[in-house]
C-alpha atoms as a PDB file:
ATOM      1  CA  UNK A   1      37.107 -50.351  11.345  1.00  0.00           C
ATOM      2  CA  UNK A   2      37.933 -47.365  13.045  1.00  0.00           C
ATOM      3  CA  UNK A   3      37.747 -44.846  10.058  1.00  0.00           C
ATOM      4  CA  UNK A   4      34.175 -46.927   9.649  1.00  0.00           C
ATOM      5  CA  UNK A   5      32.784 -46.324  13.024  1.00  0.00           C
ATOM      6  CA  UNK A   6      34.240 -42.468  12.889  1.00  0.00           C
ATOM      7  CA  UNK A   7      32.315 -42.014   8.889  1.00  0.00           C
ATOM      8  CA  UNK A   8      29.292 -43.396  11.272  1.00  0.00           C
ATOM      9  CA  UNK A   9      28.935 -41.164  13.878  1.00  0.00           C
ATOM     10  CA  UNK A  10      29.940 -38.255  11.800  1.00  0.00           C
ATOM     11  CA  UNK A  11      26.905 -39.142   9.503  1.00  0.00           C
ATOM     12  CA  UNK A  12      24.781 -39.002  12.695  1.00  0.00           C
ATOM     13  CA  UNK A  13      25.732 -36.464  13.588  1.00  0.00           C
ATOM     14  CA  UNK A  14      24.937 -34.503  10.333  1.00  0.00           C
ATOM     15  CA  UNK A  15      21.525 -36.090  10.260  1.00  0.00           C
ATOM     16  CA  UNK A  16      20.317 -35.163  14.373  1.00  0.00           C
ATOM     17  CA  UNK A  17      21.488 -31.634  13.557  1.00  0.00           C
ATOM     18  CA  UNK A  18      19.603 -31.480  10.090  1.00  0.00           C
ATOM     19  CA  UNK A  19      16.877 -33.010  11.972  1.00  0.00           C
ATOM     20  CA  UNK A  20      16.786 -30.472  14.485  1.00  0.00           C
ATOM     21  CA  UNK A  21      16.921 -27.468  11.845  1.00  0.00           C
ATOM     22  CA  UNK A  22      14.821 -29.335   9.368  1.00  0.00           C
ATOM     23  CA  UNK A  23      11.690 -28.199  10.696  1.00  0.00           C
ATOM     24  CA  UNK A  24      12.435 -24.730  10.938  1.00  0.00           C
ATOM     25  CA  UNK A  25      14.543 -24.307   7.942  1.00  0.00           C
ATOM     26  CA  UNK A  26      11.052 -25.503   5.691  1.00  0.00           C
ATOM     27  CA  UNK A  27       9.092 -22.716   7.671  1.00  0.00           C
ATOM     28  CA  UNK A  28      10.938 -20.536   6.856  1.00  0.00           C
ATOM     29  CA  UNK A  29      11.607 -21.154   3.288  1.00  0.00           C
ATOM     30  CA  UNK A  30       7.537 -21.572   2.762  1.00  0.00           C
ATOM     31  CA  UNK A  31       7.263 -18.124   4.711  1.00  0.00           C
ATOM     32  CA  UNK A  32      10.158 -16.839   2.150  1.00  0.00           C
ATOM     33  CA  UNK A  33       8.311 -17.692  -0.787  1.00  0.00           C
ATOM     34  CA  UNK A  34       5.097 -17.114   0.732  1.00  0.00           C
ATOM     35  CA  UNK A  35       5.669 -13.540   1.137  1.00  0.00           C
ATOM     36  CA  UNK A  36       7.510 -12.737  -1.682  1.00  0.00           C
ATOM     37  CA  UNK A  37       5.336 -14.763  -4.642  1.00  0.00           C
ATOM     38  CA  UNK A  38       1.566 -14.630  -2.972  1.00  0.00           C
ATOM     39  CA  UNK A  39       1.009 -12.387  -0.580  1.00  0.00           C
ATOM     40  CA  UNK A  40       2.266 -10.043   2.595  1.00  0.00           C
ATOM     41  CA  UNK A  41       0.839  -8.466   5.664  1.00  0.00           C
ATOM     42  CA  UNK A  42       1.111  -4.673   5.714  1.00  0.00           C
ATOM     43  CA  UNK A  43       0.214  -1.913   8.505  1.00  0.00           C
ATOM     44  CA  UNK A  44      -1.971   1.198   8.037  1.00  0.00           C
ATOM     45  CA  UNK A  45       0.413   3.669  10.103  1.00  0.00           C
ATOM     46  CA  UNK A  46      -1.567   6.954   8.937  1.00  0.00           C
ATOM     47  CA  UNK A  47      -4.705   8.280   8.376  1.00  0.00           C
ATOM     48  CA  UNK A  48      -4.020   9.182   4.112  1.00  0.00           C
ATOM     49  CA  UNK A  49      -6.529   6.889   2.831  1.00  0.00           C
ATOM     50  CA  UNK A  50      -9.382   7.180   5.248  1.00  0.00           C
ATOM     51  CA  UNK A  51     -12.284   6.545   4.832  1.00  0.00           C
ATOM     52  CA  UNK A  52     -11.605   3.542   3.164  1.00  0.00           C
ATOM     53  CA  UNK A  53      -8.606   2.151   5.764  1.00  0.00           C
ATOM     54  CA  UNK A  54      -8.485   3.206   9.336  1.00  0.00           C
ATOM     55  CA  UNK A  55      -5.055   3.928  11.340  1.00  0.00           C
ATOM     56  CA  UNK A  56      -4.307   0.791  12.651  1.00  0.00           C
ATOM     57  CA  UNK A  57      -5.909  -1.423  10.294  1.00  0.00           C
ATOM     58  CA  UNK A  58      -3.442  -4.568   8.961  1.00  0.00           C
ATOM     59  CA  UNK A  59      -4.151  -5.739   5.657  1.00  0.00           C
ATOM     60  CA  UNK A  60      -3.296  -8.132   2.895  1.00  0.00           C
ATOM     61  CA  UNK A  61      -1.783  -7.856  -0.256  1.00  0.00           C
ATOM     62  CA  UNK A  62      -1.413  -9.902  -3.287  1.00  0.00           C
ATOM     63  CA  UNK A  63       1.986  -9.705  -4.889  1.00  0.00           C
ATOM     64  CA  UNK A  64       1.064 -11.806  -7.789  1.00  0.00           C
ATOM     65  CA  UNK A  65      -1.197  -9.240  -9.537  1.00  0.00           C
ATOM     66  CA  UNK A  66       1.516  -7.070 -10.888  1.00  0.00           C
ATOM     67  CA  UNK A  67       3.601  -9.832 -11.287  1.00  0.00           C
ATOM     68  CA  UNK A  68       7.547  -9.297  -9.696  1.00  0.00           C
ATOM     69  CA  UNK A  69      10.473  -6.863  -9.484  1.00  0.00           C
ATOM     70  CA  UNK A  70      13.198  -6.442  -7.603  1.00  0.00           C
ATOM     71  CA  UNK A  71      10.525  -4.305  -4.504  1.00  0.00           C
ATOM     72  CA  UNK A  72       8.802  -7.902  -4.229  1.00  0.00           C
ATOM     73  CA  UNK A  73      11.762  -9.628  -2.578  1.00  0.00           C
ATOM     74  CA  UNK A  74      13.205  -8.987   0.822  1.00  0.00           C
ATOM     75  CA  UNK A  75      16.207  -6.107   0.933  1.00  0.00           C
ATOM     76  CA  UNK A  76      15.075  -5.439  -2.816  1.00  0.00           C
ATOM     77  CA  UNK A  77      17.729  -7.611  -3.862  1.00  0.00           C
ATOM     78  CA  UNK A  78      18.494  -7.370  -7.800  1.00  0.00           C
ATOM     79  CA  UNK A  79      18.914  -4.924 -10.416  1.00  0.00           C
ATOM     80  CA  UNK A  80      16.611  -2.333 -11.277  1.00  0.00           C
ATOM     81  CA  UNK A  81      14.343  -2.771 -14.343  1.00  0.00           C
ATOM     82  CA  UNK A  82      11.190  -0.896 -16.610  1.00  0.00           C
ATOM     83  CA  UNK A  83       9.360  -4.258 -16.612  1.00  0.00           C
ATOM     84  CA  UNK A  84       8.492  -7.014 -14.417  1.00  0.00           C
ATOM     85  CA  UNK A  85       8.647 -10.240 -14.195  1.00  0.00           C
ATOM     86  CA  UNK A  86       5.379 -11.806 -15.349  1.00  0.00           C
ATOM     87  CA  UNK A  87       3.976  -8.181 -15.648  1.00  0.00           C
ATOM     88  CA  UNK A  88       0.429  -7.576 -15.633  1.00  0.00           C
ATOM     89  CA  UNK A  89      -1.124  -3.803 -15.564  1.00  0.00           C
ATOM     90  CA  UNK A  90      -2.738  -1.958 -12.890  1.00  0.00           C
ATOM     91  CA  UNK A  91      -6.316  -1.292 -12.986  1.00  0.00           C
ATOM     92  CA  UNK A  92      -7.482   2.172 -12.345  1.00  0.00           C
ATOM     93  CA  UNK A  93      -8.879   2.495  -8.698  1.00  0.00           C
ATOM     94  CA  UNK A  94      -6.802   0.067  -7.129  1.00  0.00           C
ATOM     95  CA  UNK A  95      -5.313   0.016  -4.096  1.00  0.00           C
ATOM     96  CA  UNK A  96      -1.468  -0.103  -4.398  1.00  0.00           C
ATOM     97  CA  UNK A  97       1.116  -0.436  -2.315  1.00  0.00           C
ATOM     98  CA  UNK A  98       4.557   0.637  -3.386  1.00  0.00           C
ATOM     99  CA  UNK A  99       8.263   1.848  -2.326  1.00  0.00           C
ATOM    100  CA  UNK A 100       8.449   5.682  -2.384  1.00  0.00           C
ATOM    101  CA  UNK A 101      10.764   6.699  -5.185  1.00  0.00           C
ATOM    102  CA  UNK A 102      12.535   9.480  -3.575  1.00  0.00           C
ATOM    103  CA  UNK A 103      12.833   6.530  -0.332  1.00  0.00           C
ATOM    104  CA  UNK A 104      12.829   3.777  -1.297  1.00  0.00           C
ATOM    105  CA  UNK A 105      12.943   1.893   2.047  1.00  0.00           C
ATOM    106  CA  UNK A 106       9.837   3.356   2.919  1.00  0.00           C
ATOM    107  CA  UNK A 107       6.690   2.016   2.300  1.00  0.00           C
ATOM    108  CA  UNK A 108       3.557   3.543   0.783  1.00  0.00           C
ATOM    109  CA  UNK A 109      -0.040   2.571   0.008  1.00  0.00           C
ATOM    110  CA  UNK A 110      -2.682   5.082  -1.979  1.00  0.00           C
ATOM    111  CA  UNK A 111      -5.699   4.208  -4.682  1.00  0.00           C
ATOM    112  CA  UNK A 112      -4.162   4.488  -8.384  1.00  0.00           C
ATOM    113  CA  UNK A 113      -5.662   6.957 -10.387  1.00  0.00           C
ATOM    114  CA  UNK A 114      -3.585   7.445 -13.556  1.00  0.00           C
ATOM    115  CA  UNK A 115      -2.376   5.225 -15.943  1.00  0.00           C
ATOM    116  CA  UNK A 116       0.619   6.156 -18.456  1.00  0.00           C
ATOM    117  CA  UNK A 117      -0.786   8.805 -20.791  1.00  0.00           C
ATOM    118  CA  UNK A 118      -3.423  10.155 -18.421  1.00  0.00           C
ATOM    119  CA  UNK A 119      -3.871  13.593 -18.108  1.00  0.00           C
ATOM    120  CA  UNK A 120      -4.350  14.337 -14.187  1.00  0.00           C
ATOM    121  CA  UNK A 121      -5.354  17.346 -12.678  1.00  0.00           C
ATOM    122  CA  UNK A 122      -7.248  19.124  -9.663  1.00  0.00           C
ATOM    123  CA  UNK A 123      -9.202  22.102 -10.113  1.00  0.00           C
ATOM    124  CA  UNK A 124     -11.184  24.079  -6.971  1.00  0.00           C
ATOM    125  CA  UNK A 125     -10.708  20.654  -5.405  1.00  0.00           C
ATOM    126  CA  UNK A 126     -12.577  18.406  -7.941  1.00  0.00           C
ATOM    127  CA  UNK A 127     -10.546  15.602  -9.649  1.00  0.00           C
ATOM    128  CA  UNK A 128     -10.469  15.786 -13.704  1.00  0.00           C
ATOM    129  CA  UNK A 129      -8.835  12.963 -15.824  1.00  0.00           C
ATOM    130  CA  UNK A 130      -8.273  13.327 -19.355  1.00  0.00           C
ATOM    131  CA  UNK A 131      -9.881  16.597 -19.887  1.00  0.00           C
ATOM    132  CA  UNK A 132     -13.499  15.699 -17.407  1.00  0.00           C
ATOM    133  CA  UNK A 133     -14.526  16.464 -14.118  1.00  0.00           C
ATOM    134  CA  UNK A 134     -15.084  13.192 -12.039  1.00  0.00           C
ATOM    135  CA  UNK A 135     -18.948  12.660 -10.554  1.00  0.00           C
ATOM    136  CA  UNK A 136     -19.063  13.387  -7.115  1.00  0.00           C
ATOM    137  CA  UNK A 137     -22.057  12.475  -4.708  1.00  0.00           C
ATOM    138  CA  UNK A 138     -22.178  13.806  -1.371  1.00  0.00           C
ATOM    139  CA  UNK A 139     -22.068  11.269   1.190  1.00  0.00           C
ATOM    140  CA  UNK A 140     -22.920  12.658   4.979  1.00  0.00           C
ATOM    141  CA  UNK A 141     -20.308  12.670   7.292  1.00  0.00           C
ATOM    142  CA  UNK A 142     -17.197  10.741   8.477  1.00  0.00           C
ATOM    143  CA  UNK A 143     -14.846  10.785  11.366  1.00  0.00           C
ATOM    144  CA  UNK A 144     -11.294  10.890  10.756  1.00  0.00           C
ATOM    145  CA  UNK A 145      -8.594  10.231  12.993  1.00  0.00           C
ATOM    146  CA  UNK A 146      -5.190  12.347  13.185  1.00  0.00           C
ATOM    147  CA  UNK A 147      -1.678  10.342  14.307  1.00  0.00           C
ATOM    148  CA  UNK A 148      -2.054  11.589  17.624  1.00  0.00           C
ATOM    149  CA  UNK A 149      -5.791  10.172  18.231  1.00  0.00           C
ATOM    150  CA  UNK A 150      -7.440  12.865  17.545  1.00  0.00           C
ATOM    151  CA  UNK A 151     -11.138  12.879  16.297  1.00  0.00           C
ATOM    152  CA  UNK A 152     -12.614  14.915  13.971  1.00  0.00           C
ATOM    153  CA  UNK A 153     -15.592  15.255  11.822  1.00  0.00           C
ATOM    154  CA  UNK A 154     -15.438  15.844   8.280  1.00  0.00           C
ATOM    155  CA  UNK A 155     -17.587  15.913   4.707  1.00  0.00           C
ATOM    156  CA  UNK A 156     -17.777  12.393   3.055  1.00  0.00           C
ATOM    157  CA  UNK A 157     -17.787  11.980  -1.164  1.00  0.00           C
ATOM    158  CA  UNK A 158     -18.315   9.201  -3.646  1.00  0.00           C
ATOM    159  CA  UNK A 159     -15.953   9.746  -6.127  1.00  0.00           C
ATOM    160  CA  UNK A 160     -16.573   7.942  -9.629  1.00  0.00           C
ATOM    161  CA  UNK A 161     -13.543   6.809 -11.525  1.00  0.00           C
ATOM    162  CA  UNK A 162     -13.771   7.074 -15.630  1.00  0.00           C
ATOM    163  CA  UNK A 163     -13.990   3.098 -15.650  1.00  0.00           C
ATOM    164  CA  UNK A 164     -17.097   2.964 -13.478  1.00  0.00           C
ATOM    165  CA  UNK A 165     -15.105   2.399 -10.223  1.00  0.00           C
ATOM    166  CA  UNK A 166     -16.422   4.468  -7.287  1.00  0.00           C
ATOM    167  CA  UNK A 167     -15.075   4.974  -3.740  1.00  0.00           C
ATOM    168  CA  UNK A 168     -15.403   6.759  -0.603  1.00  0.00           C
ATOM    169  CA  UNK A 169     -13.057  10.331  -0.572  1.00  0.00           C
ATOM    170  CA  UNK A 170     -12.623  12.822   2.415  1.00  0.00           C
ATOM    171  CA  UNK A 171     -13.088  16.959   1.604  1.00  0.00           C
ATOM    172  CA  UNK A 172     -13.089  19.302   4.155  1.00  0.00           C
ATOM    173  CA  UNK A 173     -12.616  22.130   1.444  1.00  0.00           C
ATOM    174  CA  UNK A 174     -12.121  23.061  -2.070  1.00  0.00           C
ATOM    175  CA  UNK A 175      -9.673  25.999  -1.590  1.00  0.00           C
ATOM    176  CA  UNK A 176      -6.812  24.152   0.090  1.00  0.00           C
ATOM    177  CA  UNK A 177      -2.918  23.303  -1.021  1.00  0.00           C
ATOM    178  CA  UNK A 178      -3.811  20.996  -3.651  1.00  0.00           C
ATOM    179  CA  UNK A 179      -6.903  21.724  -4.354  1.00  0.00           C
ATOM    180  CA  UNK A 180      -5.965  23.974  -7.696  1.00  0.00           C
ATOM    181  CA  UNK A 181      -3.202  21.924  -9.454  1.00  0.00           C
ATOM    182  CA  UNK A 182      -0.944  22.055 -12.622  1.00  0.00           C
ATOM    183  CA  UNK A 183      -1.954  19.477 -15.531  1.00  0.00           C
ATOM    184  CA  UNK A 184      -0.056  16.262 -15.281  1.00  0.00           C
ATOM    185  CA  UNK A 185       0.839  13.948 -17.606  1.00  0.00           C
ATOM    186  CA  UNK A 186       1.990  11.180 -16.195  1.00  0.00           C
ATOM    187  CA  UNK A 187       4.977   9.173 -18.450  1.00  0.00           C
ATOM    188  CA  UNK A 188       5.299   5.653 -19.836  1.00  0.00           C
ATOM    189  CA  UNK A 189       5.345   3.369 -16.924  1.00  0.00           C
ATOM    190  CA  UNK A 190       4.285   5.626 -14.245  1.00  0.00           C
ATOM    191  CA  UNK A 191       1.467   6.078 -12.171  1.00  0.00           C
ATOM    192  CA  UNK A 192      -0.372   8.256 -10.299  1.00  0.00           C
ATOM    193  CA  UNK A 193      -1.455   8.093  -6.711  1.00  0.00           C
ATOM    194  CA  UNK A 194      -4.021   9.860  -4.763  1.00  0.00           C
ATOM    195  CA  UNK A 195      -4.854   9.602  -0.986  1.00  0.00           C
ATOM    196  CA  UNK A 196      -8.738   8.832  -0.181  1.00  0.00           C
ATOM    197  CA  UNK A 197      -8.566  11.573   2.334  1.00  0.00           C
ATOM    198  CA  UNK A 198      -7.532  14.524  -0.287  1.00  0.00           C
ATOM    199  CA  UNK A 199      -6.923  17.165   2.188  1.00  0.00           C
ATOM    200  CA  UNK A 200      -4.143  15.206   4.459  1.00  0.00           C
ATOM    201  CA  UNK A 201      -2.204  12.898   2.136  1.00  0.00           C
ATOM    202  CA  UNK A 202       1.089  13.645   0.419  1.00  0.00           C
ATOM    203  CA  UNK A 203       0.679  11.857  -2.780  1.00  0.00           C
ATOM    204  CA  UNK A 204       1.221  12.460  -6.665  1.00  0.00           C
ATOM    205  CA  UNK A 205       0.200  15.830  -6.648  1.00  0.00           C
ATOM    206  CA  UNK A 206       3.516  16.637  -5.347  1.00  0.00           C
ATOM    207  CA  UNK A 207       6.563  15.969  -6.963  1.00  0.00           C
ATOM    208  CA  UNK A 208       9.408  13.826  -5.024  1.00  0.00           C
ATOM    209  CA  UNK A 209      11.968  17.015  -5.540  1.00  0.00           C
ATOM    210  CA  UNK A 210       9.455  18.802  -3.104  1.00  0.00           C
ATOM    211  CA  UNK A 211       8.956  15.929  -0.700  1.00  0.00           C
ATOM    212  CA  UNK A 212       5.776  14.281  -2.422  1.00  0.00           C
ATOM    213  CA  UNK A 213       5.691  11.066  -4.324  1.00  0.00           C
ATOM    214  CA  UNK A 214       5.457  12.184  -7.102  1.00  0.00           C
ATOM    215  CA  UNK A 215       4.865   9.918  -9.962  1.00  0.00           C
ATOM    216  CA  UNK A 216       5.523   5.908  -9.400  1.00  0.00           C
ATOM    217  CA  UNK A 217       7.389   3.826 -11.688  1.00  0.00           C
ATOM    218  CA  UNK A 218       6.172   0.389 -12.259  1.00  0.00           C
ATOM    219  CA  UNK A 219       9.245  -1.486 -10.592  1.00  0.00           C
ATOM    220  CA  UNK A 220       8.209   0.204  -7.220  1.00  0.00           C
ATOM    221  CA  UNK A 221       4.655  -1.556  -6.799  1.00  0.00           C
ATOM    222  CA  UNK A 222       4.673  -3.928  -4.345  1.00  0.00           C
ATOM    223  CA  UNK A 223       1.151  -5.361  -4.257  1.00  0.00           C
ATOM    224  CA  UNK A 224      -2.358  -5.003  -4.555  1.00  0.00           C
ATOM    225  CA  UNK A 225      -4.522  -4.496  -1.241  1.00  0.00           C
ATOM    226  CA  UNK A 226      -6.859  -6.814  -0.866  1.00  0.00           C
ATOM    227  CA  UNK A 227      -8.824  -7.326   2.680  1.00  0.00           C
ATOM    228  CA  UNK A 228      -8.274  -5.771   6.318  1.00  0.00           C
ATOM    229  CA  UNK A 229      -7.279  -9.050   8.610  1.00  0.00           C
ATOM    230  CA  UNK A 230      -7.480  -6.959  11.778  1.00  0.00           C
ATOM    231  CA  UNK A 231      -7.905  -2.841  13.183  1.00  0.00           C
ATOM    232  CA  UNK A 232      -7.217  -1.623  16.444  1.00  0.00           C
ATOM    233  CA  UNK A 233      -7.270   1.722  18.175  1.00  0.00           C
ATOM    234  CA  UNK A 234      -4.058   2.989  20.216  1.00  0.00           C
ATOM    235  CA  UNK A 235      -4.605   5.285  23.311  1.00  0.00           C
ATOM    236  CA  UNK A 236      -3.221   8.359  22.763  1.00  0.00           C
ATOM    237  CA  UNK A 237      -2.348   7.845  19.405  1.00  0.00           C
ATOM    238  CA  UNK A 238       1.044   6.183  17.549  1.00  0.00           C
ATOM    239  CA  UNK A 239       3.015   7.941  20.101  1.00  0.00           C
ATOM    240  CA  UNK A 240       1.860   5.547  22.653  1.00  0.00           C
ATOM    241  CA  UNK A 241       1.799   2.325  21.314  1.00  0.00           C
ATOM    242  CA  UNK A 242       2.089   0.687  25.231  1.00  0.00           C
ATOM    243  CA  UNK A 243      -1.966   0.822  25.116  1.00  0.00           C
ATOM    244  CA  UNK A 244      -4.699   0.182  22.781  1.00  0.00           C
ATOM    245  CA  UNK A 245      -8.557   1.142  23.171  1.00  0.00           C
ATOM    246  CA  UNK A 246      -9.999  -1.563  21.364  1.00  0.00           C
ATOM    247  CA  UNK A 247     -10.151  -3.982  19.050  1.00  0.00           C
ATOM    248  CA  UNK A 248     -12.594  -2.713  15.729  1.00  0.00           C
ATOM    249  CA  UNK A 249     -14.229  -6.295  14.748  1.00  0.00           C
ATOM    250  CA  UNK A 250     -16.260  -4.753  12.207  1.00  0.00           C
ATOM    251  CA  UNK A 251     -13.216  -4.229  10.084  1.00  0.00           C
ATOM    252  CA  UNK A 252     -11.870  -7.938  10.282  1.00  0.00           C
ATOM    253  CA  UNK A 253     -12.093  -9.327   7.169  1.00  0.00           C
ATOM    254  CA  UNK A 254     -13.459  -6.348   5.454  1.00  0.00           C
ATOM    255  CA  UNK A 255     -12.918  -6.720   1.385  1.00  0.00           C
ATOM    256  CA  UNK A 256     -10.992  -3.661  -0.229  1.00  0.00           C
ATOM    257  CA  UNK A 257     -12.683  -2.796  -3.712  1.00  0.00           C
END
C-alpha cells in the first residue's frame, strides 16, 4: 500500500510540474517552428538599402520561399550543403536576407540582382547585366539618413531590372568607388547583391577577401523580405538608442516589392 500511495504522489507530482511548464513549453515550440519554417522578424540597422527601407524599420521575412538550410535554424545547426531543403530559386529583384559569407554570424539584407551565369558590372555608375545598360528614370529627390542621424539630401532613380522589375535607387554621383567596376560573373549557386543606396552600401561589388560580400552562396539566404511591421527614428542616431523621435506610421505595414 505504501509503494502504491508513494507511485501516486510521484505521478502527481510529474503531472503539476508538466502542468506548470506545459503552457510555456508549447509557446515556445510553436515560436521554434514558427520562426524557423514561416517567417522571422528582422531589424533595418543601416541606411544600405534606402530608399526602399529606412534605419529603423522592422520587417518580415518569409523563410519558406527559398525553402531551408542549415542559416534557417537557430545557431545554424547542421552541416553545410550546395542545395536546400525544398529549394526553390530566387527571383531577380528580390529582397534577400542572408548570412555574410566571410561572417557568418552576421546578418545581411540587399535586393538580388544576379543570378548564376549573369554577367554583372558597373560602368560610370550605371548598372549593366549581361552585356546592357539598365533604364534609369530620374526620380526627384530623397532624404537619406546616416547611422549617426544625420540628414541629407540626395538624387532619386528608378532602376529597371531585365525581368521588368523596377525599384527606387540612391546616386549622388557617377564617378565614385564603385561606380567603374570589373565584369563579374557570378558562379553556379551564387548570387549577387546590390544595396538600393549605391553610393553607401558594401555589397557584391566587393569581394569578401577585401571586406565586401562578395558573392552569396545559396545555403546563406535566409529569407525573403516581405512587409515593414513597424519604423522608428532614434535621437541622435544608433549611438543613442535611450531615445527615439518618433514613431513613422506611414511605414507600418508597408508591402516590399
Amino acid at each position: 500500500m505504501r509503494t502504491n500511495l508513494k507511485d501516486l504522489l510521484s505521478k502527481e507530482k510529474l503531472k503539476a510540474a508538466w502542468d506548470f511548464v506545459r503552457e510555456p513549453v508549447i509557446v515556445a515550440g510553436v515560436l521554434l517552428v514558427s520562426t524557423t519554417a514561416i517567417a522571422q522578424p528582422f531589424y533595418i540597422p543601416s541606411g544600405s538599402m534606402e530608399p526602399t527601407l529606412q534605419i529603423g524599420d522592422g520587417l518580415i521575412a518569409t523563410k519558406y520561399d527559398y525553402g531551408y538550410s542549415r542559416y534557417s535554424v537557430p545557431f545554424a545547426m547542421g552541416p553545410s550543403s550546395h542545395t536546400r531543403l525544398l529549394q526553390k530559386a530566387p527571383k531577380r529583384g528580390d529582397i534577400v536576407i542572408f548570412r555574410d559569407p566571410s561572417e557568418p554570424s552576421k546578418t545581411l539584407i540587399k535586393r538580388l540582382i544576379g543570378l548564376p551565369g549573369d554577367h554583372v558590372q558597373m560602368v560610370e555608375g550605371r548598372l549593366w547585366i549581361n552585356g546592357k545598360e539598365l533604364p534609369l528614370k530620374e526620380d526627384g529627390i530623397g532624404t537619406a539618413e546616416d547611422e549617426q542621424g544625420g540628414m541629407y539630401q540626395v538624387a532619386r532613380y528608378t532602376e529597371t531590372l531585365p525581368n521588368g522589375i523596377t525599384h527606387t535607387i540612391f546616386k549622388q554621383g557617377w564617378n565614385g568607388e564603385l561606380d567603374n567596376t570589373e565584369e563579374f560573373v557570378v558562379p553556379k549557386d551564387h548570387f549577387f547583391m546590390m544595396g538600393d543606396n549605391r553610393d553607401d552600401s558594401l555589397d557584391s561589388r566587393v569581394a569578401a577577401s577585401a571586406g565586401g560580400v562578395g558573392y552569396v552562396p545559396i545555403e546563406n539566404l535566409v529569407g525573403h523580405a516581405q512587409v515593414v511591421v513597424g519604423s522608428y527614428d532614434y535621437l541622435g542616431g544608433l549611438e543613442d538608442k535611450g531615445l527615439f523621435i518618433r514613431l513613422r506610421g506611414s511605414r507600418f505595414l508597408k508591402a516590399l516589392y
